[in-house]
Protein backbone atom coordinates (compact mmCIF):
# COMPACT_ATOMS: atom_id res chain seq x y z
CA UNK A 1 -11.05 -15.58 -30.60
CA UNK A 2 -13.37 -17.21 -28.03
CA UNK A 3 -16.61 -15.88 -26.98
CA UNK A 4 -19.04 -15.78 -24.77
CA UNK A 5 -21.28 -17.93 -26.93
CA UNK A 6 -18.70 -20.93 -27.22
CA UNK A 7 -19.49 -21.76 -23.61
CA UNK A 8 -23.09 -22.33 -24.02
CA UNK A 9 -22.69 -24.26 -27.27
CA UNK A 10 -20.29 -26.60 -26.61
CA UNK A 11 -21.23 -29.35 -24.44
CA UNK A 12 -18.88 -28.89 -21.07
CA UNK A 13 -20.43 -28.58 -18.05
CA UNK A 14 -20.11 -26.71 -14.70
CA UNK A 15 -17.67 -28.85 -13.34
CA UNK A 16 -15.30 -28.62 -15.91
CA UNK A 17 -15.63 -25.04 -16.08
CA UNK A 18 -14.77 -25.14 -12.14
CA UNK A 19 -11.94 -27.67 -12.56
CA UNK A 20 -10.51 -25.04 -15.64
CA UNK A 21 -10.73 -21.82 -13.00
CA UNK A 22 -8.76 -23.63 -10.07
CA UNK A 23 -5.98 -24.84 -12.42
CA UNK A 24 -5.68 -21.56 -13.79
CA UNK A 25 -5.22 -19.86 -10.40
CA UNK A 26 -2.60 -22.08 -9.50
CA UNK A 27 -1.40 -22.95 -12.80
CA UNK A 28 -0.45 -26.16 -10.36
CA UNK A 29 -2.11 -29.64 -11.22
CA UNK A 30 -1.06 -31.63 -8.14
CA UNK A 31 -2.01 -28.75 -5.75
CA UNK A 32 -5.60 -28.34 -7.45
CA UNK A 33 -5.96 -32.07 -7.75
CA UNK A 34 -5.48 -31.94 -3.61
CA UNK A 35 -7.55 -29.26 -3.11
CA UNK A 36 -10.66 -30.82 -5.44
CA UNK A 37 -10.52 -34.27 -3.21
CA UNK A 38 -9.40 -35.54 -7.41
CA UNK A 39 -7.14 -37.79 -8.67
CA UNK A 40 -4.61 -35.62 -10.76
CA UNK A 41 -5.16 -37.67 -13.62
CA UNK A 42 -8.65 -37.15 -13.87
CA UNK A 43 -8.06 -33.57 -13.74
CA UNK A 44 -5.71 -33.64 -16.76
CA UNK A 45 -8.27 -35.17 -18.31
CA UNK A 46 -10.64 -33.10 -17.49
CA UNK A 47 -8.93 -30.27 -18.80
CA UNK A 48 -7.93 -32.11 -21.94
CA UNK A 49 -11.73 -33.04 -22.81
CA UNK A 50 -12.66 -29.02 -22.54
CA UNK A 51 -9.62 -28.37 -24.84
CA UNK A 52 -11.06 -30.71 -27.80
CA UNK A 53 -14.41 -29.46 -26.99
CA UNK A 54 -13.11 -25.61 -27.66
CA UNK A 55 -10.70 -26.27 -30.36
CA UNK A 56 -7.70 -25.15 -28.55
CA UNK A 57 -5.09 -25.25 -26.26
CA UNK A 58 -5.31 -23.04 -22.71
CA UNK A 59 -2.45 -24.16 -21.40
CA UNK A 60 1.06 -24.15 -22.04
CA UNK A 61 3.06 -27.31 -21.35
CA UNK A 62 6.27 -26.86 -19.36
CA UNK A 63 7.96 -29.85 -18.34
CA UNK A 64 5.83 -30.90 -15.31
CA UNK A 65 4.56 -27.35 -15.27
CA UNK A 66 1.66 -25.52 -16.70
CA UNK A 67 1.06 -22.08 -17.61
CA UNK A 68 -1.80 -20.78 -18.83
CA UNK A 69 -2.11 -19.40 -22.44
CA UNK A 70 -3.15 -16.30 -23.94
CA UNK A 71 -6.64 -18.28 -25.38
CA UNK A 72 -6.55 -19.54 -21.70
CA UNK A 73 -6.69 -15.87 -20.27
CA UNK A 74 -9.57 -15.23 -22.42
CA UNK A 75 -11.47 -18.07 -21.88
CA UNK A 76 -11.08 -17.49 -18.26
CA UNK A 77 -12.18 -14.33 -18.36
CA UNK A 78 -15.55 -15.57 -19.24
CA UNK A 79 -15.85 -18.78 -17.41
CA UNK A 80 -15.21 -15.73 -14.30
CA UNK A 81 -18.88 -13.89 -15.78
CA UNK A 82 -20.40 -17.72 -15.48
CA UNK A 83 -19.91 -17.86 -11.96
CA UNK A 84 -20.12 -14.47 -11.04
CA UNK A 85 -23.64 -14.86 -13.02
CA UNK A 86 -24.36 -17.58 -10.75
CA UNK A 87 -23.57 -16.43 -7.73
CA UNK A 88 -25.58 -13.26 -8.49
CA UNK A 89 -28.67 -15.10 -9.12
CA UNK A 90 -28.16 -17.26 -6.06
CA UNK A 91 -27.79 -13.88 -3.68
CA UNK A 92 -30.62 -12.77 -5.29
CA UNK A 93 -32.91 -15.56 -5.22
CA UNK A 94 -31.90 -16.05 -1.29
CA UNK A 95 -33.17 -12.81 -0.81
CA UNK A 96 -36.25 -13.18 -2.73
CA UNK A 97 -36.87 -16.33 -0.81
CA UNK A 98 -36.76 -15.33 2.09
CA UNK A 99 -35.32 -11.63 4.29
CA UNK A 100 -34.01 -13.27 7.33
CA UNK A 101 -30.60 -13.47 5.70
CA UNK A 102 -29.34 -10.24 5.70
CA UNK A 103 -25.53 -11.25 6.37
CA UNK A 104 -23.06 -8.43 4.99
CA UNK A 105 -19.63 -9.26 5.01
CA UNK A 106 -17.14 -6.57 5.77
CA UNK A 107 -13.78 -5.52 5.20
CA UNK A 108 -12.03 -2.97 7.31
CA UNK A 109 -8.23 -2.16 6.38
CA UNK A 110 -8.58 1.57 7.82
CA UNK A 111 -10.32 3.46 10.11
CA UNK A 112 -11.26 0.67 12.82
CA UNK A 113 -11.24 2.68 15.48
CA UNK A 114 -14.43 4.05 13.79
CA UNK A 115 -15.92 1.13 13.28
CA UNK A 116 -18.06 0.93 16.92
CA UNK A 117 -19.99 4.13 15.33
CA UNK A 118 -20.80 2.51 12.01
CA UNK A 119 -21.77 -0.04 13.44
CA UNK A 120 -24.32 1.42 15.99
CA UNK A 121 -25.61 3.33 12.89
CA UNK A 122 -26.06 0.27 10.70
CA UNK A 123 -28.23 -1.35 14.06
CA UNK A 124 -30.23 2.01 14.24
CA UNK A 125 -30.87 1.69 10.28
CA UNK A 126 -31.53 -1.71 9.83
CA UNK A 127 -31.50 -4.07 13.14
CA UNK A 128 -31.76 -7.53 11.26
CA UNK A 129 -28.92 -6.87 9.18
CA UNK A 130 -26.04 -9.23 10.38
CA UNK A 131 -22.32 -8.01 9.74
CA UNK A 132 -19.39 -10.31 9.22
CA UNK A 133 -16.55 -7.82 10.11
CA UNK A 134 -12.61 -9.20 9.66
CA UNK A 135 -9.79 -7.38 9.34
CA UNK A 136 -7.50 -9.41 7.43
CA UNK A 137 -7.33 -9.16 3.68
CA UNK A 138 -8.92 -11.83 2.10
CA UNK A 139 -6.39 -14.48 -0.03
CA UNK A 140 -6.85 -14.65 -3.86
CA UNK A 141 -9.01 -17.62 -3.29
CA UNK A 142 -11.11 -16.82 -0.63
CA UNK A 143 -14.52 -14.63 -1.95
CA UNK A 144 -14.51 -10.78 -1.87
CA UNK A 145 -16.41 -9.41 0.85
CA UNK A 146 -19.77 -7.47 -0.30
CA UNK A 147 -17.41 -4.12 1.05
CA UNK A 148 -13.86 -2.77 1.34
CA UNK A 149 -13.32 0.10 3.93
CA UNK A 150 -9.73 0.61 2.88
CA UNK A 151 -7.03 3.73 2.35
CA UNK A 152 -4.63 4.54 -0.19
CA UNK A 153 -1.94 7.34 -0.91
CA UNK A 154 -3.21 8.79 -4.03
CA UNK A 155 -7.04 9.83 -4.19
CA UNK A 156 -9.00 7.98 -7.07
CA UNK A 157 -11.75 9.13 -8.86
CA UNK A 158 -15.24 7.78 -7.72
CA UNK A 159 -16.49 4.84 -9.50
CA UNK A 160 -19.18 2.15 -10.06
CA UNK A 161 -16.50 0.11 -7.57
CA UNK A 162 -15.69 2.59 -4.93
CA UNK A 163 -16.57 5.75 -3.35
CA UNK A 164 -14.19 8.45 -1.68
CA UNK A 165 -14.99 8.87 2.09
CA UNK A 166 -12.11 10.78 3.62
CA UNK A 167 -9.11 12.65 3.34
CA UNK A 168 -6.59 12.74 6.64
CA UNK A 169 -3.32 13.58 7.57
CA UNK A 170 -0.73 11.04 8.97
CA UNK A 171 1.39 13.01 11.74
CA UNK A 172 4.36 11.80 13.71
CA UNK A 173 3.25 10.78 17.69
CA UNK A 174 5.21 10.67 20.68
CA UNK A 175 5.42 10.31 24.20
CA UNK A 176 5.81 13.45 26.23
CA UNK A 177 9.02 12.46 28.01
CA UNK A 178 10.66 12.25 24.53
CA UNK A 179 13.36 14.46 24.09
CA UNK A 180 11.67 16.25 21.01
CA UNK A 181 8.37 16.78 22.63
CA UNK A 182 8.29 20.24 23.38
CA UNK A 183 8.95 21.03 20.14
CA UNK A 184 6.18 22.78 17.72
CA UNK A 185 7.04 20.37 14.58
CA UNK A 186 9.77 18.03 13.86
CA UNK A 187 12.01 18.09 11.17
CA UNK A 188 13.38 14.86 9.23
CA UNK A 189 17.17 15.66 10.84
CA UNK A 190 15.51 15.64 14.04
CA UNK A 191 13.87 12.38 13.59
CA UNK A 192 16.59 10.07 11.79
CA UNK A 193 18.02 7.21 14.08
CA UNK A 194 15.00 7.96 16.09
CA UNK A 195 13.20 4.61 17.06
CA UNK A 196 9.92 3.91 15.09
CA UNK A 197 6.91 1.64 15.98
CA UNK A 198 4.63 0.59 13.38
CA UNK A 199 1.62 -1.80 12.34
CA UNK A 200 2.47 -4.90 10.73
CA UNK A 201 3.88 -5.26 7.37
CA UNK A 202 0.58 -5.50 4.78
CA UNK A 203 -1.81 -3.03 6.44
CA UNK A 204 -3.07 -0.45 4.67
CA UNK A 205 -1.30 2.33 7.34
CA UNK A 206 1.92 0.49 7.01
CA UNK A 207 1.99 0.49 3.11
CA UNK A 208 1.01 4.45 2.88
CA UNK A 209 3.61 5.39 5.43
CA UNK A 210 6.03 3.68 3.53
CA UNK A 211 5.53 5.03 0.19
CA UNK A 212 6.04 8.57 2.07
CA UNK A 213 9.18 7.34 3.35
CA UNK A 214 10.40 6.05 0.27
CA UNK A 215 9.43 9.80 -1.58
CA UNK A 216 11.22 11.80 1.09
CA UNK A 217 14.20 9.81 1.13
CA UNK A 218 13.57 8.85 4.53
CA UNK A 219 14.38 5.81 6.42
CA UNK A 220 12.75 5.02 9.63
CA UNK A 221 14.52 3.40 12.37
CA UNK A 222 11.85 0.34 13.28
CA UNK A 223 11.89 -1.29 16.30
CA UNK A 224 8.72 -2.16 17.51
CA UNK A 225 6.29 -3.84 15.52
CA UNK A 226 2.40 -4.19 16.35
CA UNK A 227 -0.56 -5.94 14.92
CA UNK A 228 -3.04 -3.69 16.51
CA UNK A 229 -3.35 0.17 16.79
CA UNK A 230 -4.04 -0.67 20.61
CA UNK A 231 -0.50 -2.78 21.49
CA UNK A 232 1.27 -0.04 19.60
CA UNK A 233 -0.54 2.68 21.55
CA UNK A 234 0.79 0.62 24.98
CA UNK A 235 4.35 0.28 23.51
CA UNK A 236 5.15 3.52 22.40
CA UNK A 237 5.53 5.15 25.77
CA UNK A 238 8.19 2.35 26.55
CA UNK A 239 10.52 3.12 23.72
CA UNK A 240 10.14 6.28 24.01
CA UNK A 241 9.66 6.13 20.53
CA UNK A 242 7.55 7.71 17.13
CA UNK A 243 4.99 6.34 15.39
CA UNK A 244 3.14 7.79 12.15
CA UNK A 245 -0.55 8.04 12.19
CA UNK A 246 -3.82 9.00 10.87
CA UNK A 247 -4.97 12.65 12.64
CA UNK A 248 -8.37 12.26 12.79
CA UNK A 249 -9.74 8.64 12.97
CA UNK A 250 -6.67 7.80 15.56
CA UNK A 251 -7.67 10.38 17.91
CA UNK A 252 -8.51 7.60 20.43
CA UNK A 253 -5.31 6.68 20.21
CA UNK A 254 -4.24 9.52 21.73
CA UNK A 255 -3.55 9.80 25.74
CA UNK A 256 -2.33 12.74 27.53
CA UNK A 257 0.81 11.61 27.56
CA UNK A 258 1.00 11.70 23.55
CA UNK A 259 1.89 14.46 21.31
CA UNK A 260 0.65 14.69 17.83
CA UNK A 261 3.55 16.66 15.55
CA UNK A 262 3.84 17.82 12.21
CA UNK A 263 7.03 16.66 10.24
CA UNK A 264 7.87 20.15 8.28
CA UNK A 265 9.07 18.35 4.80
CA UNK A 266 7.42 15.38 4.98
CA UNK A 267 3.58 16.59 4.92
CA UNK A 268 1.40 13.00 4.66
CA UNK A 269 -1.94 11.90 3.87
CA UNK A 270 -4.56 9.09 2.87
CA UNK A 271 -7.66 8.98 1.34
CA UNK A 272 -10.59 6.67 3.23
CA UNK A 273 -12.74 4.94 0.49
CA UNK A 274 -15.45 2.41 0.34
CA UNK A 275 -15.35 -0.69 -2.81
CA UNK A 276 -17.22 -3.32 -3.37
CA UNK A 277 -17.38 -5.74 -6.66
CA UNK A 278 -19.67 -4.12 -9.12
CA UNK A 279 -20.45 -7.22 -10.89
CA UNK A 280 -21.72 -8.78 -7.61
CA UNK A 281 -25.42 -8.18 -7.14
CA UNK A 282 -26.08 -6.23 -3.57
CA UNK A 283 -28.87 -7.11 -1.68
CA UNK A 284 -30.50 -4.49 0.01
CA UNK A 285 -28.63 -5.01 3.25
CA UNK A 286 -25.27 -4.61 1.47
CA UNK A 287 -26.62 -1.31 -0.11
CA UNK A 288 -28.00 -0.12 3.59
CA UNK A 289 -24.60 -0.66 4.76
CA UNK A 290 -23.12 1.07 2.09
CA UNK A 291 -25.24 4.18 2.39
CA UNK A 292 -25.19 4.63 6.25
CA UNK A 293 -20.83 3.97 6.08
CA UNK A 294 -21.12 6.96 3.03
CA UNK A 295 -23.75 9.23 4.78
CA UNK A 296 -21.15 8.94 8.28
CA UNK A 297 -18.22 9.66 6.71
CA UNK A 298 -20.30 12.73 5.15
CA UNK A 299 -20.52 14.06 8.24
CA UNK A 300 -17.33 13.37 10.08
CA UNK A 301 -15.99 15.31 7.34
CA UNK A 302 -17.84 17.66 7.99
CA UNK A 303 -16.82 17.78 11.46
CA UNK A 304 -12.83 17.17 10.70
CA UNK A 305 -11.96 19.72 7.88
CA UNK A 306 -8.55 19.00 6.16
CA UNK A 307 -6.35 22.28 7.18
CA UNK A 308 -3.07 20.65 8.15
CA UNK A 309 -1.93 19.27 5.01
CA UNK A 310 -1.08 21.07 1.91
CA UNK A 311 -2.50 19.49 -1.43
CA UNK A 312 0.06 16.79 -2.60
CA UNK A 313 0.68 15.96 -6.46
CA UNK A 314 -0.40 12.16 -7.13
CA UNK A 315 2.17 9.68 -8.41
């Protein structure tokens, strides 16, 4: 088996460890050879040099295609803890050297519409902290941001990676000249070949209303697709149509010429939760930011008690 202790015995160096952990995402050599500014030749020899140095093979040859090995899955494993070492002691050096940098970069698949508040908290804690907020998932190659405000179907357990914020219905909305708005819940016969809006395909909302879907048999009639909460929110009165969303942190979304319904046989939910990568050191502004989000979610639960939906088994 390898170990750790290969790596700093042999004599490879940083680059071919870097070289090794782009091939093995790809498990391409003319797409990492692009992508390294590298001649692909000199990347197969690259790789072939760190072979002989370990003793082994990482890589299985296919044809023109590689595919990386179960020695190469270990070994990559730890040439991961290398960088992540490095990058660690670079964050935390930066911040020794100096506490003008206090970027924290932030994720934020759920609960946007919150996000103006969390913000304006973070400010009030901390006003040299600088936030990189996006909203699109980051690619497999692209670094993790320092957190993840995301949602899921099933709650999980608190961690050393992630912390449970919220638990919140999903009800059905709809516009008050729709033919079942006067009605004091809907029922899945009353909805089917109804027409549906929804976020885009990939969004944490989108996925979770799905999976309901998919348990209760049901099959929503989409035909209006948005890529914010705010161009479905002007849509939906044109349809008239229904749309599936969060009770609580979409109460902006709300007008007064929305009603928010319960679907009797289809109860819903999510459960709000902050990660991060607990092998990635956290400067002090990441762990501000992760207290204040934690502290405001404390209270908004507080202030938004779960009552509508009945406990649901996980799967």
């Amino acid at each position: 088996h390898i170990s750790f202790s290969i790596i700093c015995e042999v004599s490879m160096d940083l680059l071919q460890l870097k070289y090794f952990r782009e091939v093995a995402r790809t498990q391409q050599l003319s797409k990492t050879a692009q992508k390294l500014h590298i001649a692909q030749p000199s990347l197969s020899q690259t790789l072939k040099r760190l072979e002989t140095e370990l003793g082994c093979s990482l890589f299985d040859r296919q044809g023109k295609g590689i595919c990386l090995n179960h020695a190469g899955t270990i070994f990559l494993r730890y040439v991961e803890q290398v960088f992540t070492a490095l990058d660690n002691a670079r964050l935390e050096l930066d911040e020794l050297k100096s506490s003008e940098d206090q970027t924290v970069s932030l994720y934020v698949g759920s609960a946007s519409m919150l996000l103006p508040a969390i913000v304006r908290r973070i400010q009030e804690k901390d006003p040299g902290i600088r936030l990189q907020i996006t909203q699109q998932p980051p690619s497999p190659n692209d670094p993790l941001p320092a957190l993840s405000l995301t949602s899921v179907h099933t709650l999980l357990p608190d961690s050393n990676s992630r912390i449970f914020l919220l638990r919140e219905p999903i009800k059905a909305v709809l516009p008050s000249n729709h033919r079942l708005a006067d009605r004091s819940a809907l029922t899945l016969d009353e909805i089917r070949g109804e027409s549906f809006s929804e976020l885009v395909s990939g969004t944490n909302l989108t996925s979770i209303v799905r999976h309901y879907c998919e348990r209760y048999h049901f099959s929503p009639n989409v035909t209006t697709v948005a890529d914010t909460p705010a161009v479905m929110r002007d849509l939906l009165p044109l349809g008239p149509g229904i749309a599936f969303i969060p009770e609580y942190t979409w109460h902006d979304f709300l007008t007064p010429s929305m009603s928010l319904k319960a679907v009797s046989g289809m109860p819903m939910e999510r459960f709000l939760m902050l990660s991060w990568n607990p092998e990635r050191f956290q400067t002090s502004a990441v762990r501000t930011c992760r207290d204040v989000i934690v502290r405001y979610f404390k209270e908004y639960t507080q202030a938004h008690p779960v009552t509508s939906v009945q406990p649901l088994h996980n799967t």
